[in-house]
C-alpha atoms as a PDB file:
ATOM      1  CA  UNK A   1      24.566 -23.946 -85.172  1.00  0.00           C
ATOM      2  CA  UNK A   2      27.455 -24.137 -82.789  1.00  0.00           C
ATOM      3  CA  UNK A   3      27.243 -26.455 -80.047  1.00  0.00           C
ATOM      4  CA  UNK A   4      29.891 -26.621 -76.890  1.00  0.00           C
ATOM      5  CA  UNK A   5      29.243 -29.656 -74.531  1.00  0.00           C
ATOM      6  CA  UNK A   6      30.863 -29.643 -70.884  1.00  0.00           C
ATOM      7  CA  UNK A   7      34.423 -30.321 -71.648  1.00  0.00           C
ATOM      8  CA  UNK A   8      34.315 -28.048 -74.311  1.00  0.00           C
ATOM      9  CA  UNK A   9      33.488 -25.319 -72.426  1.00  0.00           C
ATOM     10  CA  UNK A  10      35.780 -25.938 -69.816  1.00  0.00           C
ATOM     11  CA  UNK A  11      38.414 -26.596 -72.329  1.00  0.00           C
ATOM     12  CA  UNK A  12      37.888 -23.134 -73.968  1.00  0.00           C
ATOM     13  CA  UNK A  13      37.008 -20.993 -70.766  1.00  0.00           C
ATOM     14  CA  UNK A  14      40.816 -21.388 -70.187  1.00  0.00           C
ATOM     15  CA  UNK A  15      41.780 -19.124 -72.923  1.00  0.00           C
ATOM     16  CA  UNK A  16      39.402 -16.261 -71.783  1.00  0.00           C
ATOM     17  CA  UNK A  17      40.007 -13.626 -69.105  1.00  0.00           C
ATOM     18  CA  UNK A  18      36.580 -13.205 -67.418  1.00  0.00           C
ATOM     19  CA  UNK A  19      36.954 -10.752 -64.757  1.00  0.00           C
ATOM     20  CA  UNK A  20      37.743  -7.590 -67.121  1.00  0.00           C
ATOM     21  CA  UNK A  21      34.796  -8.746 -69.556  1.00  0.00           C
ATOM     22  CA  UNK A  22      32.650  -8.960 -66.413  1.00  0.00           C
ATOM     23  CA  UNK A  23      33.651  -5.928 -65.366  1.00  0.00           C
ATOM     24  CA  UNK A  24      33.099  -4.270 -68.895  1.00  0.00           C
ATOM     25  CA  UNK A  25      29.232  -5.733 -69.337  1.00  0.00           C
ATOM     26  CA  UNK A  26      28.761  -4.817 -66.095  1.00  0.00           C
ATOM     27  CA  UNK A  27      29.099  -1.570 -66.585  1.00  0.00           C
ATOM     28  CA  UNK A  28      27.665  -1.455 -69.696  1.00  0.00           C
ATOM     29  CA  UNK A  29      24.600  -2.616 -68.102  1.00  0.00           C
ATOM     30  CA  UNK A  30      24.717   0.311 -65.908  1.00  0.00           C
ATOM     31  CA  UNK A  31      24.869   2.644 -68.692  1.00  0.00           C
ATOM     32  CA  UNK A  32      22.072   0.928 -70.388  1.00  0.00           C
ATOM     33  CA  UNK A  33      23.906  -0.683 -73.019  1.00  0.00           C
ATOM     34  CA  UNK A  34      23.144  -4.193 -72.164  1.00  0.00           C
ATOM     35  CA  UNK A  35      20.720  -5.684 -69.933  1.00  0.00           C
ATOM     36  CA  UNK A  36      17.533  -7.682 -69.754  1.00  0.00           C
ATOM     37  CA  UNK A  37      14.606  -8.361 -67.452  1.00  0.00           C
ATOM     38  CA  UNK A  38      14.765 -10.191 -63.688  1.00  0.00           C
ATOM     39  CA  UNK A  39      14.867 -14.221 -63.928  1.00  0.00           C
ATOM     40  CA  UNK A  40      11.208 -15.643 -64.832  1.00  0.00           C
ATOM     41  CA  UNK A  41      11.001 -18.976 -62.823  1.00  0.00           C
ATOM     42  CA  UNK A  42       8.626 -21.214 -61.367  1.00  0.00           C
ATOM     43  CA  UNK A  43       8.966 -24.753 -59.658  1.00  0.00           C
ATOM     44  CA  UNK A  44       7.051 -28.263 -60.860  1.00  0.00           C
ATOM     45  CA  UNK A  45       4.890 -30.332 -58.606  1.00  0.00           C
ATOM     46  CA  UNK A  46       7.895 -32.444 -58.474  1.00  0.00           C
ATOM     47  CA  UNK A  47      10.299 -30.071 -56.619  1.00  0.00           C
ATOM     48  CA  UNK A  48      12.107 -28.735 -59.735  1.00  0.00           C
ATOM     49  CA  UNK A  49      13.029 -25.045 -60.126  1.00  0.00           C
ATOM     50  CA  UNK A  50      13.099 -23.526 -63.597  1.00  0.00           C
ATOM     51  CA  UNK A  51      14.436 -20.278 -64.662  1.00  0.00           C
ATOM     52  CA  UNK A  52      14.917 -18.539 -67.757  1.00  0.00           C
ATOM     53  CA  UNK A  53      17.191 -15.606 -67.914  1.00  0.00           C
ATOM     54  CA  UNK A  54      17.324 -13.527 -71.189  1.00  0.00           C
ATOM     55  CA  UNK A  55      19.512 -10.822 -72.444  1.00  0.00           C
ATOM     56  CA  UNK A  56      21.467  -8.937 -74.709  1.00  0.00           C
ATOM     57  CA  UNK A  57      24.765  -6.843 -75.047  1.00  0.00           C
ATOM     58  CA  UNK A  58      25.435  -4.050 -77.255  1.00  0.00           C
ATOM     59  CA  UNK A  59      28.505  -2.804 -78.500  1.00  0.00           C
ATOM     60  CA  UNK A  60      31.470  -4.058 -80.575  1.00  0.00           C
ATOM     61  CA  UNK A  61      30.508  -8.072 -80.034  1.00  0.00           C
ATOM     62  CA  UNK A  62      26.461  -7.761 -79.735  1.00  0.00           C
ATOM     63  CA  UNK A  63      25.045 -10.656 -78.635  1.00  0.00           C
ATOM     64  CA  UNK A  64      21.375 -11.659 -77.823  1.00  0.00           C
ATOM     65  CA  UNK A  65      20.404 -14.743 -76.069  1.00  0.00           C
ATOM     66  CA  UNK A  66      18.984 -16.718 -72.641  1.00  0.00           C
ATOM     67  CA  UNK A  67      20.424 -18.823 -70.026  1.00  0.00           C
ATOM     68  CA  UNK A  68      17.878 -22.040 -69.207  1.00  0.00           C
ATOM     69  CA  UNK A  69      18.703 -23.235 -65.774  1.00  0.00           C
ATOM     70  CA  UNK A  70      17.189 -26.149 -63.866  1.00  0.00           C
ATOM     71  CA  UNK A  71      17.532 -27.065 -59.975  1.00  0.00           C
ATOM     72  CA  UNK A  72      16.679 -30.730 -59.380  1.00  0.00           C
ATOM     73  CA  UNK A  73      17.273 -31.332 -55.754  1.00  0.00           C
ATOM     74  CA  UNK A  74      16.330 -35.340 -55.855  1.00  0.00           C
ATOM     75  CA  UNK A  75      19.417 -35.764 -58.571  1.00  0.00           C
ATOM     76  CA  UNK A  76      21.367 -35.759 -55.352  1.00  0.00           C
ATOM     77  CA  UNK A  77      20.175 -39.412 -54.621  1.00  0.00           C
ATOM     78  CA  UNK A  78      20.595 -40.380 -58.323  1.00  0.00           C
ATOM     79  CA  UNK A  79      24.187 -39.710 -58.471  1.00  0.00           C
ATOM     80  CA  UNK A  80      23.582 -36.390 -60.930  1.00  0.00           C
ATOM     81  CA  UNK A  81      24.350 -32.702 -60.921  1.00  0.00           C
ATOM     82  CA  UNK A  82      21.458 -31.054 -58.708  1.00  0.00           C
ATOM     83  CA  UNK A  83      21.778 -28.126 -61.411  1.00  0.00           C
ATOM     84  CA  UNK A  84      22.016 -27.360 -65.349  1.00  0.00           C
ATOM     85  CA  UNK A  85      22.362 -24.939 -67.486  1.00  0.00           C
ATOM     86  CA  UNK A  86      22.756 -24.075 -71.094  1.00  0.00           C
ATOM     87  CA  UNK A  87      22.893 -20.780 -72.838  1.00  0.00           C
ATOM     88  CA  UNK A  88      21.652 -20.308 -76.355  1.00  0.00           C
ATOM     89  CA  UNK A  89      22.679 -17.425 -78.386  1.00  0.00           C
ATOM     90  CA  UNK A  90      20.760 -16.065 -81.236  1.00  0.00           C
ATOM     91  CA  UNK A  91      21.987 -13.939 -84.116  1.00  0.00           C
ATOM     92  CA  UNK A  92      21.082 -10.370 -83.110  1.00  0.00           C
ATOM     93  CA  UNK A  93      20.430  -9.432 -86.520  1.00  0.00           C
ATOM     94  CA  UNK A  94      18.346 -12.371 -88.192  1.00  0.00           C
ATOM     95  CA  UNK A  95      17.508 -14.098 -84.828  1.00  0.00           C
ATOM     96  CA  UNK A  96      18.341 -17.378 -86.001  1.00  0.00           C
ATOM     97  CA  UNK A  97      19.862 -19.931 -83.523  1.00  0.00           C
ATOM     98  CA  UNK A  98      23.456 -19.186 -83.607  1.00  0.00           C
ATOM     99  CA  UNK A  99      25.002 -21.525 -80.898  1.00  0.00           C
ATOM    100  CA  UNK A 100      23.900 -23.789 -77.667  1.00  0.00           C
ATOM    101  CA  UNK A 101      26.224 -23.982 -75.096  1.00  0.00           C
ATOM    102  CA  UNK A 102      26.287 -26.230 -71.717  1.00  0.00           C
ATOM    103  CA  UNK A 103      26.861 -23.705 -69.084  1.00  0.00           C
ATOM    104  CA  UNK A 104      27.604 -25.170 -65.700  1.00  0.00           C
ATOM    105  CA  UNK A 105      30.834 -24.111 -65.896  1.00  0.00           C
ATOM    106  CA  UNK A 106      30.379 -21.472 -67.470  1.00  0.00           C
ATOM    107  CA  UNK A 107      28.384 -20.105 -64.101  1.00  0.00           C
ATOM    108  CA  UNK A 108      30.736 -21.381 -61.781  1.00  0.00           C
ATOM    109  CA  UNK A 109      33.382 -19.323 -63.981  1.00  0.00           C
ATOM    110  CA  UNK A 110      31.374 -16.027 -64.502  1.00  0.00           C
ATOM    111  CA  UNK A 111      29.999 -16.366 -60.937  1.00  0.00           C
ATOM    112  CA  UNK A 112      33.791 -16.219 -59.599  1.00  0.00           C
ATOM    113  CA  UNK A 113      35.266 -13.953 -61.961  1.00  0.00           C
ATOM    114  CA  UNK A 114      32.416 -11.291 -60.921  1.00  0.00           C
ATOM    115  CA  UNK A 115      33.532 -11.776 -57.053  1.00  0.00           C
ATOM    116  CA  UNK A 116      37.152 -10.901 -58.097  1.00  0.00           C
ATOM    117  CA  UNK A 117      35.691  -7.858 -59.609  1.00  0.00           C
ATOM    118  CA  UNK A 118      33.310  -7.097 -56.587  1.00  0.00           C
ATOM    119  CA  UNK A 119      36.418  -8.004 -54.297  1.00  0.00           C
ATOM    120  CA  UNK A 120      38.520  -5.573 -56.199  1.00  0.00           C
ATOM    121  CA  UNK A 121      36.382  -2.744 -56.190  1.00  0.00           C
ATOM    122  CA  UNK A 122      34.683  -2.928 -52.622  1.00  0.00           C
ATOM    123  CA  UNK A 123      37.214  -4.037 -50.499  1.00  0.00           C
ATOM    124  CA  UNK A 124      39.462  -2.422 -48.129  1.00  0.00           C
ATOM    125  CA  UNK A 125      42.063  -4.798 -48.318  1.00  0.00           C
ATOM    126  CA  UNK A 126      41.357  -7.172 -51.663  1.00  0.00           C
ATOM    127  CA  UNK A 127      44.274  -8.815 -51.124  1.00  0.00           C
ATOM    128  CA  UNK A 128      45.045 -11.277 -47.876  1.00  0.00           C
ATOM    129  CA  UNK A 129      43.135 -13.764 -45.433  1.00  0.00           C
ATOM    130  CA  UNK A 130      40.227 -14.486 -47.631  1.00  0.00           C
ATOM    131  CA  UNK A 131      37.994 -17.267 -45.910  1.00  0.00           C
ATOM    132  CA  UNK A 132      35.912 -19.526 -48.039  1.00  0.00           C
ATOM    133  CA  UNK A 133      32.109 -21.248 -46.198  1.00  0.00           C
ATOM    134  CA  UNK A 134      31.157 -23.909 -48.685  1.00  0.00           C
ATOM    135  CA  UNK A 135      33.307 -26.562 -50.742  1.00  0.00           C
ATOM    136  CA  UNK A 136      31.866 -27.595 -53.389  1.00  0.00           C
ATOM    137  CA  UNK A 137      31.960 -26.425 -57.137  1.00  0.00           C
ATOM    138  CA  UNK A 138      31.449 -23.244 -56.884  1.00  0.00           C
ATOM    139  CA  UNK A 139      33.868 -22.556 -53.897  1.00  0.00           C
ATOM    140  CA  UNK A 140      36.617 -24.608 -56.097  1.00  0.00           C
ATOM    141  CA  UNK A 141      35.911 -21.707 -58.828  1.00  0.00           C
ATOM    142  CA  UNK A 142      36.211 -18.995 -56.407  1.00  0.00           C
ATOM    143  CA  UNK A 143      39.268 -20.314 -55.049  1.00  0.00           C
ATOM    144  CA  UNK A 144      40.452 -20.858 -58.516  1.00  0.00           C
ATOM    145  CA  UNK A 145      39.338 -17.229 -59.789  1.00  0.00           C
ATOM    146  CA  UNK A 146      41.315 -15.582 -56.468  1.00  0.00           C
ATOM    147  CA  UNK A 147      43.950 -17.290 -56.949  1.00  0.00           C
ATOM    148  CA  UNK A 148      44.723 -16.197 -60.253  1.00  0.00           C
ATOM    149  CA  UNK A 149      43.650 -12.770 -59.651  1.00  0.00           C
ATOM    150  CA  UNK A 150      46.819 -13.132 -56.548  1.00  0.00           C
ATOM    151  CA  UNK A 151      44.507 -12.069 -53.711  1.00  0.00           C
ATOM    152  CA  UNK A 152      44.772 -14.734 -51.572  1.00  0.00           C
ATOM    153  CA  UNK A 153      47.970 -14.589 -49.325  1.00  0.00           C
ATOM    154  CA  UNK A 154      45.857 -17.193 -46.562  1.00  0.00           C
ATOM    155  CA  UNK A 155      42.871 -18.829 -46.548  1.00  0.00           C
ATOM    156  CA  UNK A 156      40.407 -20.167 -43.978  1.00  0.00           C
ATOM    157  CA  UNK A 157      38.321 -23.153 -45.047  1.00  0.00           C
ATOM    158  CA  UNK A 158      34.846 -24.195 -43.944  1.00  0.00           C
ATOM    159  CA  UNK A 159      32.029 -26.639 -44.852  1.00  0.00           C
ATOM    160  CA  UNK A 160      29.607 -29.139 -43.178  1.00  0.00           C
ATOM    161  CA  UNK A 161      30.937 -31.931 -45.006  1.00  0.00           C
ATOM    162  CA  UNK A 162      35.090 -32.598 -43.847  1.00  0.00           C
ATOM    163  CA  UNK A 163      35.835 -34.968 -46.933  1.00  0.00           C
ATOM    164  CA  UNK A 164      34.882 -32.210 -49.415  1.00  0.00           C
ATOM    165  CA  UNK A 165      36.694 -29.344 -46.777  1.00  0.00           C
ATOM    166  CA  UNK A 166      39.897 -31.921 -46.958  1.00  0.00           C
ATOM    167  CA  UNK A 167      39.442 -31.569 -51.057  1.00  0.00           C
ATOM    168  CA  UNK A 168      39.308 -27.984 -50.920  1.00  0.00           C
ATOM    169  CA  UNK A 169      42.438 -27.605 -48.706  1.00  0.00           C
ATOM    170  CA  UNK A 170      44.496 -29.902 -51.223  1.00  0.00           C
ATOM    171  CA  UNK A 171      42.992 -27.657 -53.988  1.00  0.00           C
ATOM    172  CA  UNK A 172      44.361 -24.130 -51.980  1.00  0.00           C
ATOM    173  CA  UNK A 173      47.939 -26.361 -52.049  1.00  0.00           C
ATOM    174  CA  UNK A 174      48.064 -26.964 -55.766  1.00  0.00           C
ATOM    175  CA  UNK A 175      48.148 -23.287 -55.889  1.00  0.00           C
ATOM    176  CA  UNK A 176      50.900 -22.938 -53.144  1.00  0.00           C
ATOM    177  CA  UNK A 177      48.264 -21.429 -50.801  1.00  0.00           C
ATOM    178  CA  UNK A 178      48.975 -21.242 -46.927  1.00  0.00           C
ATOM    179  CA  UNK A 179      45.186 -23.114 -45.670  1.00  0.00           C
ATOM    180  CA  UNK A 180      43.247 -24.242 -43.248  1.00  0.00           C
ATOM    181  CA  UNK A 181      40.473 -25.916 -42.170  1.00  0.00           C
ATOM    182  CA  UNK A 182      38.592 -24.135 -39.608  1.00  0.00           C
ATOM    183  CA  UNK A 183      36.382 -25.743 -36.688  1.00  0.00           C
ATOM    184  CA  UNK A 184      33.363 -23.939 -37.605  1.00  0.00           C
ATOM    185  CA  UNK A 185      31.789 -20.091 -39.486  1.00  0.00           C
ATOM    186  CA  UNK A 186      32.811 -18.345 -36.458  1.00  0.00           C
ATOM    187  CA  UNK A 187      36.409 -19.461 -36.849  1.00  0.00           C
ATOM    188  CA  UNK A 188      36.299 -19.246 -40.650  1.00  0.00           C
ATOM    189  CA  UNK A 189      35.651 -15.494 -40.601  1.00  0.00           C
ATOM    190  CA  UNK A 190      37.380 -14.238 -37.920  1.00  0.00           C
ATOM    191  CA  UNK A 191      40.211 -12.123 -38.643  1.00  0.00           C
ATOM    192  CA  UNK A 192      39.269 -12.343 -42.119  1.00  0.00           C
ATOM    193  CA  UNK A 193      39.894  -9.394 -44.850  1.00  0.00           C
ATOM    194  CA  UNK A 194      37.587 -11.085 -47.371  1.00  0.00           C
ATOM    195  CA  UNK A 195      34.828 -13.332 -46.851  1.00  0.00           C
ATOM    196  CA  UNK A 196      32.736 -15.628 -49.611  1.00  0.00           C
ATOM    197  CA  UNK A 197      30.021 -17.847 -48.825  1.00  0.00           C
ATOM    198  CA  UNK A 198      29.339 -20.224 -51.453  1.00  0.00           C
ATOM    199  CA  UNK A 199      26.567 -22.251 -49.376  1.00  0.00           C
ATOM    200  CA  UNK A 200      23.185 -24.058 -49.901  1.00  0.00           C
ATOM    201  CA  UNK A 201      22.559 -22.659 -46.751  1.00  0.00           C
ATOM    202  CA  UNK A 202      19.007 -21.210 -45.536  1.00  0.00           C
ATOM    203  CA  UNK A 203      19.931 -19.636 -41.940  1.00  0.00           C
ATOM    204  CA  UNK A 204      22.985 -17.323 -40.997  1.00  0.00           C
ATOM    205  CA  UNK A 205      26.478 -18.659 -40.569  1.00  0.00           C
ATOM    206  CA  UNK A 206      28.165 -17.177 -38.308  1.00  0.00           C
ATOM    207  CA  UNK A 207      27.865 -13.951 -35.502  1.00  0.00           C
ATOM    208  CA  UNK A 208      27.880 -10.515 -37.132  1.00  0.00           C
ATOM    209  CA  UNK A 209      30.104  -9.857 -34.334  1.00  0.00           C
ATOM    210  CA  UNK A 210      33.124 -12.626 -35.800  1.00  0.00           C
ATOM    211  CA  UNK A 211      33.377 -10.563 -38.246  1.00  0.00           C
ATOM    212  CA  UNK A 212      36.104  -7.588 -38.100  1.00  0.00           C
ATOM    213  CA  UNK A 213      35.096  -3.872 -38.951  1.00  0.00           C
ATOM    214  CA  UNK A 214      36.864  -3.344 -42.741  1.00  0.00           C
ATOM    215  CA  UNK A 215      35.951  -6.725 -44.004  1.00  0.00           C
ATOM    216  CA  UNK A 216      34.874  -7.506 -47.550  1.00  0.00           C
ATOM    217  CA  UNK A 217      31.825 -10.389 -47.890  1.00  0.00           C
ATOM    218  CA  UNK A 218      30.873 -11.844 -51.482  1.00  0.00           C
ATOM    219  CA  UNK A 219      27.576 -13.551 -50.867  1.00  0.00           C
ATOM    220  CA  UNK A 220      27.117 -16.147 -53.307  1.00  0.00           C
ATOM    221  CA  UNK A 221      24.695 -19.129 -51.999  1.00  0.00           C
ATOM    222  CA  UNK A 222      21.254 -17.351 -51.132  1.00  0.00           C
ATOM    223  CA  UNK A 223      20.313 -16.641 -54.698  1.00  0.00           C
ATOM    224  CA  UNK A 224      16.407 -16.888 -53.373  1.00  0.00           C
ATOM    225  CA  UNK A 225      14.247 -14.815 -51.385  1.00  0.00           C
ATOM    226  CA  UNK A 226      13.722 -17.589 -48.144  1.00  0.00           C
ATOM    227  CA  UNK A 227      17.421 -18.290 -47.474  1.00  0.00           C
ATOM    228  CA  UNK A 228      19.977 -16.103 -46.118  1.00  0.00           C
ATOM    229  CA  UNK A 229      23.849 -16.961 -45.443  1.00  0.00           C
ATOM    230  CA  UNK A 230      24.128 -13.869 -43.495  1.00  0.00           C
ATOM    231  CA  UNK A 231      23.373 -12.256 -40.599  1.00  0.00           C
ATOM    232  CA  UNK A 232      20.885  -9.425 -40.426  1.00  0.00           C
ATOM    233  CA  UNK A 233      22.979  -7.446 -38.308  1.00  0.00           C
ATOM    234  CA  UNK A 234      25.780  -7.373 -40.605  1.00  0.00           C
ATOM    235  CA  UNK A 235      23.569  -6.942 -43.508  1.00  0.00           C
ATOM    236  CA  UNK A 236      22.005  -3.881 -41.818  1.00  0.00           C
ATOM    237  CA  UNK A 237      25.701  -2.103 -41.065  1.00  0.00           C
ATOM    238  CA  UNK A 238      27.203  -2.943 -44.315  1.00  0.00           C
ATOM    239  CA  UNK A 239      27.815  -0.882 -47.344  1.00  0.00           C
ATOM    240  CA  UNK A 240      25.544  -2.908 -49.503  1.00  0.00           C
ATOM    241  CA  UNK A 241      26.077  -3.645 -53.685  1.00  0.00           C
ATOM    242  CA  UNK A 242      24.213  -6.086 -55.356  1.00  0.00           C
ATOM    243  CA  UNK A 243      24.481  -7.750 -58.867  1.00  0.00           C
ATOM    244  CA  UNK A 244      21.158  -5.902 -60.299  1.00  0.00           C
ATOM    245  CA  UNK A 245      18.508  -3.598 -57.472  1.00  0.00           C
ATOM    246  CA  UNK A 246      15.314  -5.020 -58.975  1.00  0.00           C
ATOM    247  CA  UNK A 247      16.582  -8.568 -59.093  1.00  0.00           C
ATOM    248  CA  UNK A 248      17.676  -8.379 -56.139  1.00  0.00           C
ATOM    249  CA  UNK A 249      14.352  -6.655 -54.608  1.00  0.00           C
ATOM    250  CA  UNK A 250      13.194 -10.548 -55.934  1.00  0.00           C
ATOM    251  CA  UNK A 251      15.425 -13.046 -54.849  1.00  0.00           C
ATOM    252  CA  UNK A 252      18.534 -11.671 -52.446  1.00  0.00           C
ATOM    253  CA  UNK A 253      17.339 -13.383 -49.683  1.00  0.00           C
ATOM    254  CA  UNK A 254      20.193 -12.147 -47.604  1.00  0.00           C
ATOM    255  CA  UNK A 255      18.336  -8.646 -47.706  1.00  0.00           C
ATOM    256  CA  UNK A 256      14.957  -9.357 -47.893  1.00  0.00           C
ATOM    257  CA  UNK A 257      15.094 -11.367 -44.532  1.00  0.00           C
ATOM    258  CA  UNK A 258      17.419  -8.922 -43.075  1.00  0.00           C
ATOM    259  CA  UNK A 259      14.753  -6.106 -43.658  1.00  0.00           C
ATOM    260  CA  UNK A 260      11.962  -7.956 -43.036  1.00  0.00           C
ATOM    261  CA  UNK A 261      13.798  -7.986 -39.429  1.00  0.00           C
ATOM    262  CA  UNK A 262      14.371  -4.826 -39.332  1.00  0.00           C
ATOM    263  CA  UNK A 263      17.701  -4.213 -39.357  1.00  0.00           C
ATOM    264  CA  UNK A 264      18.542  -3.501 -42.679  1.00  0.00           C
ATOM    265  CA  UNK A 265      16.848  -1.241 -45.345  1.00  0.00           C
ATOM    266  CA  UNK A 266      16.677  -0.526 -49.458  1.00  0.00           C
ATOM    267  CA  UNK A 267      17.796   3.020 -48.752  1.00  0.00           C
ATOM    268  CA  UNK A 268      21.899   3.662 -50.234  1.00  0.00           C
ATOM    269  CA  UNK A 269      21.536  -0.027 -51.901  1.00  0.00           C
ATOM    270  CA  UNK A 270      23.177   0.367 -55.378  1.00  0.00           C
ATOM    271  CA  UNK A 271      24.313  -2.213 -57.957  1.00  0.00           C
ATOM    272  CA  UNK A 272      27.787  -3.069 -58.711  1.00  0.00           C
ATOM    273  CA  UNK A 273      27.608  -2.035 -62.015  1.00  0.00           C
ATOM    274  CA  UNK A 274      27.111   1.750 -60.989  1.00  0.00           C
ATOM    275  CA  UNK A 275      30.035   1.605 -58.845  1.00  0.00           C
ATOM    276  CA  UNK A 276      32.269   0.662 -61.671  1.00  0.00           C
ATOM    277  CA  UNK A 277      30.836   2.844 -64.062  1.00  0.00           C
ATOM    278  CA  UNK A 278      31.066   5.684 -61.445  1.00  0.00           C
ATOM    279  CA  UNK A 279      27.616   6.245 -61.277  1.00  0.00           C
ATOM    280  CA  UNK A 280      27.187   5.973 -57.590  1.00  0.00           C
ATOM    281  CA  UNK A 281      28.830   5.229 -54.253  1.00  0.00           C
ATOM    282  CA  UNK A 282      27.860   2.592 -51.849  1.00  0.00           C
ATOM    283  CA  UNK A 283      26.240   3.806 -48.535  1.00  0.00           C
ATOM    284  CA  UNK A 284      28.836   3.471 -45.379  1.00  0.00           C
ATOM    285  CA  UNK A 285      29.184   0.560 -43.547  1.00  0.00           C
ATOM    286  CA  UNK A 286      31.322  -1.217 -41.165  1.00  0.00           C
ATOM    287  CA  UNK A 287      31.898  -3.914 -43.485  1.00  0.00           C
ATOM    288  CA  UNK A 288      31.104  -4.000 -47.358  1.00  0.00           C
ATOM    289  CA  UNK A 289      29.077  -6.920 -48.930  1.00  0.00           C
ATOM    290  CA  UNK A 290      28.194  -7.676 -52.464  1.00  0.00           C
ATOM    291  CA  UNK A 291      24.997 -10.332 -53.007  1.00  0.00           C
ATOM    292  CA  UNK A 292      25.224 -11.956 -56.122  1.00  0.00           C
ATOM    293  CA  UNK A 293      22.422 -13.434 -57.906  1.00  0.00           C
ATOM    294  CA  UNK A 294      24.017 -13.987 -61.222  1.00  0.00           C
ATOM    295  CA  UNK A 295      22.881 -12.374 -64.187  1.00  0.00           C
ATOM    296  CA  UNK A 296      21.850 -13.264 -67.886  1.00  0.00           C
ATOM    297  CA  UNK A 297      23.427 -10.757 -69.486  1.00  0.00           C
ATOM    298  CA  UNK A 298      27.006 -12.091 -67.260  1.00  0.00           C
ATOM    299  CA  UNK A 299      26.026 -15.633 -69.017  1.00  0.00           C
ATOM    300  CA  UNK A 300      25.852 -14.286 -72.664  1.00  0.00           C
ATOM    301  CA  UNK A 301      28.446 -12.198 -72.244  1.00  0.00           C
ATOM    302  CA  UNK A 302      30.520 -15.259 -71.354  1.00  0.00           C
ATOM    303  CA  UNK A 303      29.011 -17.129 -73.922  1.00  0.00           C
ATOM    304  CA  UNK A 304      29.210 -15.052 -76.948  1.00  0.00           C
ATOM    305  CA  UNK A 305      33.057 -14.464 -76.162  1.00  0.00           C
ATOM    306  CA  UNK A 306      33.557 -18.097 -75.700  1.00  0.00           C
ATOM    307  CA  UNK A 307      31.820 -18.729 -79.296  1.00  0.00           C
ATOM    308  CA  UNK A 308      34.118 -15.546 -81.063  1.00  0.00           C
ATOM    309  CA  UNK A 309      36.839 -17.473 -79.796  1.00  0.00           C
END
């Protein structure tokens, strides 16, 4: 059985192009040729969240397995990672274990290179201001991912906490990025062509109204059905994709809250993977915005290429 720890993983996930594999078993999931059910989860006495995502992928490199993901909020006060992951991949023909792999960054990687691909697809302009809310990992992966992809021309930073904002803005610079830091959401989205919110967030950010008609929003932080990073207004006016419909029925929080209001509904909602496999259009809106949940059959996918390697 093959094992990958952390560095291993983030050794090897250099040598791998995610964002056209995401885009392939995305829309291979659309077509029916990969998939698996919404995330089973449930949450201890204690305050932990558990969730178990399984799936499997057809075609050329099958692959069958499960992310196992756990949110510990108290490991903040212990000095540990509040979340982790590992994937395990079993041999699609015998089912016998075939490799465990340690998957934080591994998330953080498929997470951003499926942005790109939303950002590529659904926005009017993909490339130019892009404004990042949020500075930790995951916005250091998206930052990473757009950079590579060449979208960003500027970026607009925000979080709560300056010292990680300062480390995000010398982050942009390593890539020869013109940054900066702005005073608050508001300011961060204005005049923005693409927007990502990366944020443990459980009430909007900023006014619908900062943000311009044409913009492009990758909501990444509200992966549960109580929190929201956005506001229902712009929810409601947007041309809305999502990662998966049912799973997102569950757990987008972002649209459940925003049509619990009122101001948003189901109706024209369609998943990403339709729109690249040209199965569907989004409905019109003044602004587009993907939610992203993160899927298991995203993880595997990752996984099993990172293990062919």
């Amino acid at each position: 059985m093959i094992q990958l720890d952390e560095d291993e993983v983030e050794r090897r996930l250099g040598t791998l192009d995610l964002v056209p594999l995401m885009r392939s078993v995305l829309c291979a999931a659309a077509r029916g040729d990969a998939g698996g059910p919404i995330r089973a989860a449930l949450t201890t006495p204690d305050g932990a969240w558990f969730g178990a995502m399984p799936a499997w992928v057809g075609g050329p490199q099958t692959a069958l397995g499960a992310k196992l993901v756990v949110a510990i909020p108290a490991n903040a006060a212990r000095g540990l990672p509040t979340h982790r992951a590992v994937v395990v991949l079993l041999d699609p023909v015998t089912g016998a274990p075939q490799a465990w792999i340690d998957a934080e960054a591994l998330t953080r990687a498929r997470t951003a290179a499926v942005s790109v691909v939303a950002t590529q697809s659904l926005a009017l302009r993909p490339r130019g201001t892009h404004a990042i809310l949020g500075a930790g990992a995951q916005a250091v992966a998206h930052l990473d991912a757009f950079a590579r992809a060449e979208l960003v021309e500027r970026l607009t930073v925000w979080s709560r906490d300056d010292a990680r904002t300062e480390a995000l803005v010398r982050v942009a610079q390593t890539h020869h990025l013109e940054v900066r830091a702005a005073r608050d959401p508001d300011d961060a989205v204005r005049g923005a062509d693409v927007i990502t919110t990366c944020t443990a967030s459980a009430q909007p950010l900023f006014d619908a109204a900062a943000v311009g008609d044409g913009a492009h929003v990758n909501a990444i932080g509200a992966c549960v059905a109580d929190k929201r990073e956005l506001p229902a207004a712009l929810v409601g006016a947007s041309a809305l994709v999502v990662d998966d419909l049912a799973a997102a029925r569950a757990e987008a929080g972002d649209v459940i809250l925003a049509v619990a209001d009122g101001a948003a509904s189901w109706d024209g909602v369609i998943s990403l993977g339709e729109v690249l496999a040209h199965l569907g259009s989004p409905r019109s809106g003044r602004v587009s915005i993907f939610v992203s949940l993160g899927l298991g059959v995203e993880d595997v996918a990752a996984a099993a290429a990172l293990v062919a390697r």
